[in-house]
C-alpha atoms as a PDB file:
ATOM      1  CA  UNK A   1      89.889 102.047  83.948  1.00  0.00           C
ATOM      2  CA  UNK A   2      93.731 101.442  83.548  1.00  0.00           C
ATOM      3  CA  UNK A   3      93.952 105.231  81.946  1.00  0.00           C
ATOM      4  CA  UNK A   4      92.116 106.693  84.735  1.00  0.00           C
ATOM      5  CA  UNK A   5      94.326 105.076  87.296  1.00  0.00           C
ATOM      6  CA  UNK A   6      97.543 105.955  85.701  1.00  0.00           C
ATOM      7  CA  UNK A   7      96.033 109.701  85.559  1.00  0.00           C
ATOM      8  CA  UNK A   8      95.067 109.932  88.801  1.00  0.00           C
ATOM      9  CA  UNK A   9      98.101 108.565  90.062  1.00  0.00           C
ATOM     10  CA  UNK A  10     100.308 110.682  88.393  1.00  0.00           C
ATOM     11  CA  UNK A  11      97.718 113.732  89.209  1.00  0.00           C
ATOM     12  CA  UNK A  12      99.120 112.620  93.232  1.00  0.00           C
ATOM     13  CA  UNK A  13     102.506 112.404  92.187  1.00  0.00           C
ATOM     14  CA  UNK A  14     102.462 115.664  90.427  1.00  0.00           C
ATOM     15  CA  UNK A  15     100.471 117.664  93.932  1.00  0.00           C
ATOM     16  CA  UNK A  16     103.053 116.301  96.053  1.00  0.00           C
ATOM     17  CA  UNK A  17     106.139 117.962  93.995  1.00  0.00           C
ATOM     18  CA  UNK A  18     104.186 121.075  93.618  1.00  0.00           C
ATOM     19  CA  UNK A  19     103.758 121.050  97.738  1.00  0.00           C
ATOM     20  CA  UNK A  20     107.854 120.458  97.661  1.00  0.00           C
ATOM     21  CA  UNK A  21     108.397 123.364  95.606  1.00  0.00           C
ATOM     22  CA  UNK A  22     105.656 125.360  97.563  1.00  0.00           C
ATOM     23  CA  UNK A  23     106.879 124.232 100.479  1.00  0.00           C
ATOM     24  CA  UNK A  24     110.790 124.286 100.037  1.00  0.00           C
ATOM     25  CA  UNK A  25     111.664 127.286  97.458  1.00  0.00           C
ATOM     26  CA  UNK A  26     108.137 129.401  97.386  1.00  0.00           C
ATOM     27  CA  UNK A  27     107.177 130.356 100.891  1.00  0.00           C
ATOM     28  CA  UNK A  28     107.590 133.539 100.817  1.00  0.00           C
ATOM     29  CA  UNK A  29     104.959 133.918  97.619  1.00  0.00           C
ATOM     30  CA  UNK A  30     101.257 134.706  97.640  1.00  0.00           C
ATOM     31  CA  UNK A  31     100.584 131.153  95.855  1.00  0.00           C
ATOM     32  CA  UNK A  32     101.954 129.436  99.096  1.00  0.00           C
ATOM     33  CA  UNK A  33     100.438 132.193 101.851  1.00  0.00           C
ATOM     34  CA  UNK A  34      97.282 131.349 100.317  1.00  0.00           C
ATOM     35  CA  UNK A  35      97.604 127.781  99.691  1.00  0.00           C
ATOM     36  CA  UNK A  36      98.443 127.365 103.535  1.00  0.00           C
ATOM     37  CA  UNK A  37      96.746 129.834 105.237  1.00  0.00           C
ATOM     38  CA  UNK A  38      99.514 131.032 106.850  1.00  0.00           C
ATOM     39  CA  UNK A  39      99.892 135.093 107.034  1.00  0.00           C
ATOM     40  CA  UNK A  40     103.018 136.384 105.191  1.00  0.00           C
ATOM     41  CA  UNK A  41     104.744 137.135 108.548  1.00  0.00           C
ATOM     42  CA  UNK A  42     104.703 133.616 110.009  1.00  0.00           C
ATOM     43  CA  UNK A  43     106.186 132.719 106.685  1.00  0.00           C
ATOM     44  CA  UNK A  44     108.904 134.727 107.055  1.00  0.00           C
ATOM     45  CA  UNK A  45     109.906 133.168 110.484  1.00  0.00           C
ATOM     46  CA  UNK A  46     112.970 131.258 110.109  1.00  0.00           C
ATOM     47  CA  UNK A  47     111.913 128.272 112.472  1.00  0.00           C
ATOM     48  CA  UNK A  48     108.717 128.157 110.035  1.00  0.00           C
ATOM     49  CA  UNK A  49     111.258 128.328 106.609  1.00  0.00           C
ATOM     50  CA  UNK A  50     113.252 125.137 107.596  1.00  0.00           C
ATOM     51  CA  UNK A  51     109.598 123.691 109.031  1.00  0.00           C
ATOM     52  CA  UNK A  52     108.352 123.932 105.565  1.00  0.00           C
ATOM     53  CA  UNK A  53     111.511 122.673 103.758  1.00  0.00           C
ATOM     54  CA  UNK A  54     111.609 120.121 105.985  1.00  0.00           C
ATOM     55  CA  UNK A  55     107.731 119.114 105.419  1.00  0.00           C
ATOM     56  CA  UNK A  56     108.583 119.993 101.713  1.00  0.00           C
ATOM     57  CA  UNK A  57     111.217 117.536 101.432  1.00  0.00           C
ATOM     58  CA  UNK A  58     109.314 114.883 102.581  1.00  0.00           C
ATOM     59  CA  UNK A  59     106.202 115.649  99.914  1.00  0.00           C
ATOM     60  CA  UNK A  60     108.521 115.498  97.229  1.00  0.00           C
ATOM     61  CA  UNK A  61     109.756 111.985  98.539  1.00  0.00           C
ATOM     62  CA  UNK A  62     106.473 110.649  98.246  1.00  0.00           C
ATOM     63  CA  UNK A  63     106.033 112.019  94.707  1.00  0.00           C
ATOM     64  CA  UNK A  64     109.285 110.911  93.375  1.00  0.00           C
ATOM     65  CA  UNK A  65     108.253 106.959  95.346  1.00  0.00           C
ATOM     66  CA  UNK A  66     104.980 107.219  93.186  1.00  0.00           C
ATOM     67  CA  UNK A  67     106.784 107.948  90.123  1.00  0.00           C
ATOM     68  CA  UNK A  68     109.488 105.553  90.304  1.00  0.00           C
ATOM     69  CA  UNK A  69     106.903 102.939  91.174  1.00  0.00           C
ATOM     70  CA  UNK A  70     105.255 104.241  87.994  1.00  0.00           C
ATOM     71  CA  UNK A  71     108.416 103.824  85.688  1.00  0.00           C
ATOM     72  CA  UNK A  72     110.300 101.239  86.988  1.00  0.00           C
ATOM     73  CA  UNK A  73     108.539  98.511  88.692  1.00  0.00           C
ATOM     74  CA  UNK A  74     105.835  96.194  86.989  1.00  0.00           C
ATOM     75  CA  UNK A  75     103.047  94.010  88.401  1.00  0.00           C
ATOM     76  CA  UNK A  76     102.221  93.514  91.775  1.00  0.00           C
ATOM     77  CA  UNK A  77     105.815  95.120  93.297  1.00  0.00           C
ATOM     78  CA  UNK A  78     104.385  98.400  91.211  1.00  0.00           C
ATOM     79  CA  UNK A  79     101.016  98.445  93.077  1.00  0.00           C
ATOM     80  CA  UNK A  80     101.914  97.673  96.248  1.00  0.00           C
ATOM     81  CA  UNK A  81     104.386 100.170  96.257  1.00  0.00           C
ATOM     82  CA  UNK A  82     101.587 102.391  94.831  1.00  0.00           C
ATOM     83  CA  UNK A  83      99.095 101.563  97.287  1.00  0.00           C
ATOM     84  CA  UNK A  84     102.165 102.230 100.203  1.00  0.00           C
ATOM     85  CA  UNK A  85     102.814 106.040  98.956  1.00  0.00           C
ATOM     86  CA  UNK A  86      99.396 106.852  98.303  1.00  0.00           C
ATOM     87  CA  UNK A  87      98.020 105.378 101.515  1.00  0.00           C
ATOM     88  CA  UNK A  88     100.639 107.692 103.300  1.00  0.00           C
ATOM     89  CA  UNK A  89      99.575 110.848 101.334  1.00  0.00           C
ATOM     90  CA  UNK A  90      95.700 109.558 102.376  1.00  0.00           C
ATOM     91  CA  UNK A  91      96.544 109.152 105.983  1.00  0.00           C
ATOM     92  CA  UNK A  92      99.263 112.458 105.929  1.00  0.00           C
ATOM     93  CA  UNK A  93      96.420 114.315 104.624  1.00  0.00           C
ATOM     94  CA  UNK A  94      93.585 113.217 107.360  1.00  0.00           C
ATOM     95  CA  UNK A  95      96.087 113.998 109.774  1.00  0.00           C
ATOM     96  CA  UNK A  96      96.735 117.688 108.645  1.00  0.00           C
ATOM     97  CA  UNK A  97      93.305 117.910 108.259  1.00  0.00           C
ATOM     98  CA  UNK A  98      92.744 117.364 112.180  1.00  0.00           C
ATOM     99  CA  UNK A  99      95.681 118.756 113.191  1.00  0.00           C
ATOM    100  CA  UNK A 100      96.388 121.870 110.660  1.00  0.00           C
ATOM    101  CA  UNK A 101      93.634 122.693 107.672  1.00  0.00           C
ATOM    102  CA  UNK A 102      90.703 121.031 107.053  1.00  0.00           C
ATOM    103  CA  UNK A 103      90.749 121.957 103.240  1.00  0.00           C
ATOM    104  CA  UNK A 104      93.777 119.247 102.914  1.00  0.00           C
ATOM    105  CA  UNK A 105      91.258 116.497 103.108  1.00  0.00           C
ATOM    106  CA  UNK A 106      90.213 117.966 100.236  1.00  0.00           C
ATOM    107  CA  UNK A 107      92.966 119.315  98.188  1.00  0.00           C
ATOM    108  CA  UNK A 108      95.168 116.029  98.880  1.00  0.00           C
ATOM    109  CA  UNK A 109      93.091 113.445 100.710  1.00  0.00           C
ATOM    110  CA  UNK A 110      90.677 113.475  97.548  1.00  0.00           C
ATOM    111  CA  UNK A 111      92.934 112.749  95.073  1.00  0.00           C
ATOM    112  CA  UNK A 112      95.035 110.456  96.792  1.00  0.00           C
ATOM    113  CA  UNK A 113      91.473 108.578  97.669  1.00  0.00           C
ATOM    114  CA  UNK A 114      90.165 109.092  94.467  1.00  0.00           C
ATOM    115  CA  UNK A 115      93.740 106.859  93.000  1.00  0.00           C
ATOM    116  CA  UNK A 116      93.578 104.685  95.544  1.00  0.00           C
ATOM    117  CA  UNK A 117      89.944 103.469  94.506  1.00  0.00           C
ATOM    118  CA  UNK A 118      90.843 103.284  91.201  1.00  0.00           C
ATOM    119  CA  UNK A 119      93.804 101.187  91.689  1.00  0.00           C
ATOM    120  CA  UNK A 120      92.168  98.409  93.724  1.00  0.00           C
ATOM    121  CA  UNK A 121      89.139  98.521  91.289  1.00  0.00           C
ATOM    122  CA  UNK A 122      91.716  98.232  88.293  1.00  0.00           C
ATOM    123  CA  UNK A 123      93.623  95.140  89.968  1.00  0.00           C
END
């Protein structure tokens, strides 16, 4: 169960950089219009390019948090900083799911739940 949790931890950590780059260098792509919904045009607003930068920059916080809590803390300082990041990519993602997409429950809420289980099962 240890494996799985690592994987599935790093599995969040590695979705929230790819939203960063999605979100801060690759809005103006296909990959993002149709990861987000969002028509090619609003993309190419510039209040919506430094909202998504912005957004981005805080997705890729929470994936470099997970991964320095994955290679440089230990025992229970690593999971409850674990269980901090992920819980905020859980609750982030119910959020945009009521407020934006519903397929981010899915695409991030998932995942992040999915870690979170197997982190309290595993300690």
């Amino acid at each position: 169960m240890r494996l799985l949790s690592v994987i599935l931890v790093n599995v969040v950590a590695a979705e929230a950089l790819f939203i960063m780059v999605l979100e801060m260098f690759l809005t103006q792509t296909k990959l993002a219009r149709d990861a987000f919904d969002l028509s090619a045009e609003y993309l190419a607003q510039k209040e919506t390019k430094v909202s998504m930068a912005n957004q981005g920059l805080y997705n890729g916080f929470l994936g470099v948090g997970i991964l320095v809590a994955e290679l440089l803390l230990t025992g229970d300082a690593q999971v409850i900083v674990l269980y901090l990041f992920i819980g905020f990519i859980l609750v982030a993602a119910i959020f945009g799911a009521l407020t934006a997409n519903k397929k981010i429950l899915l695409t991030q809420g998932l995942p992040a739940l999915l870690a979170l289980v197997a982190l309290i099962v595993n300690h």
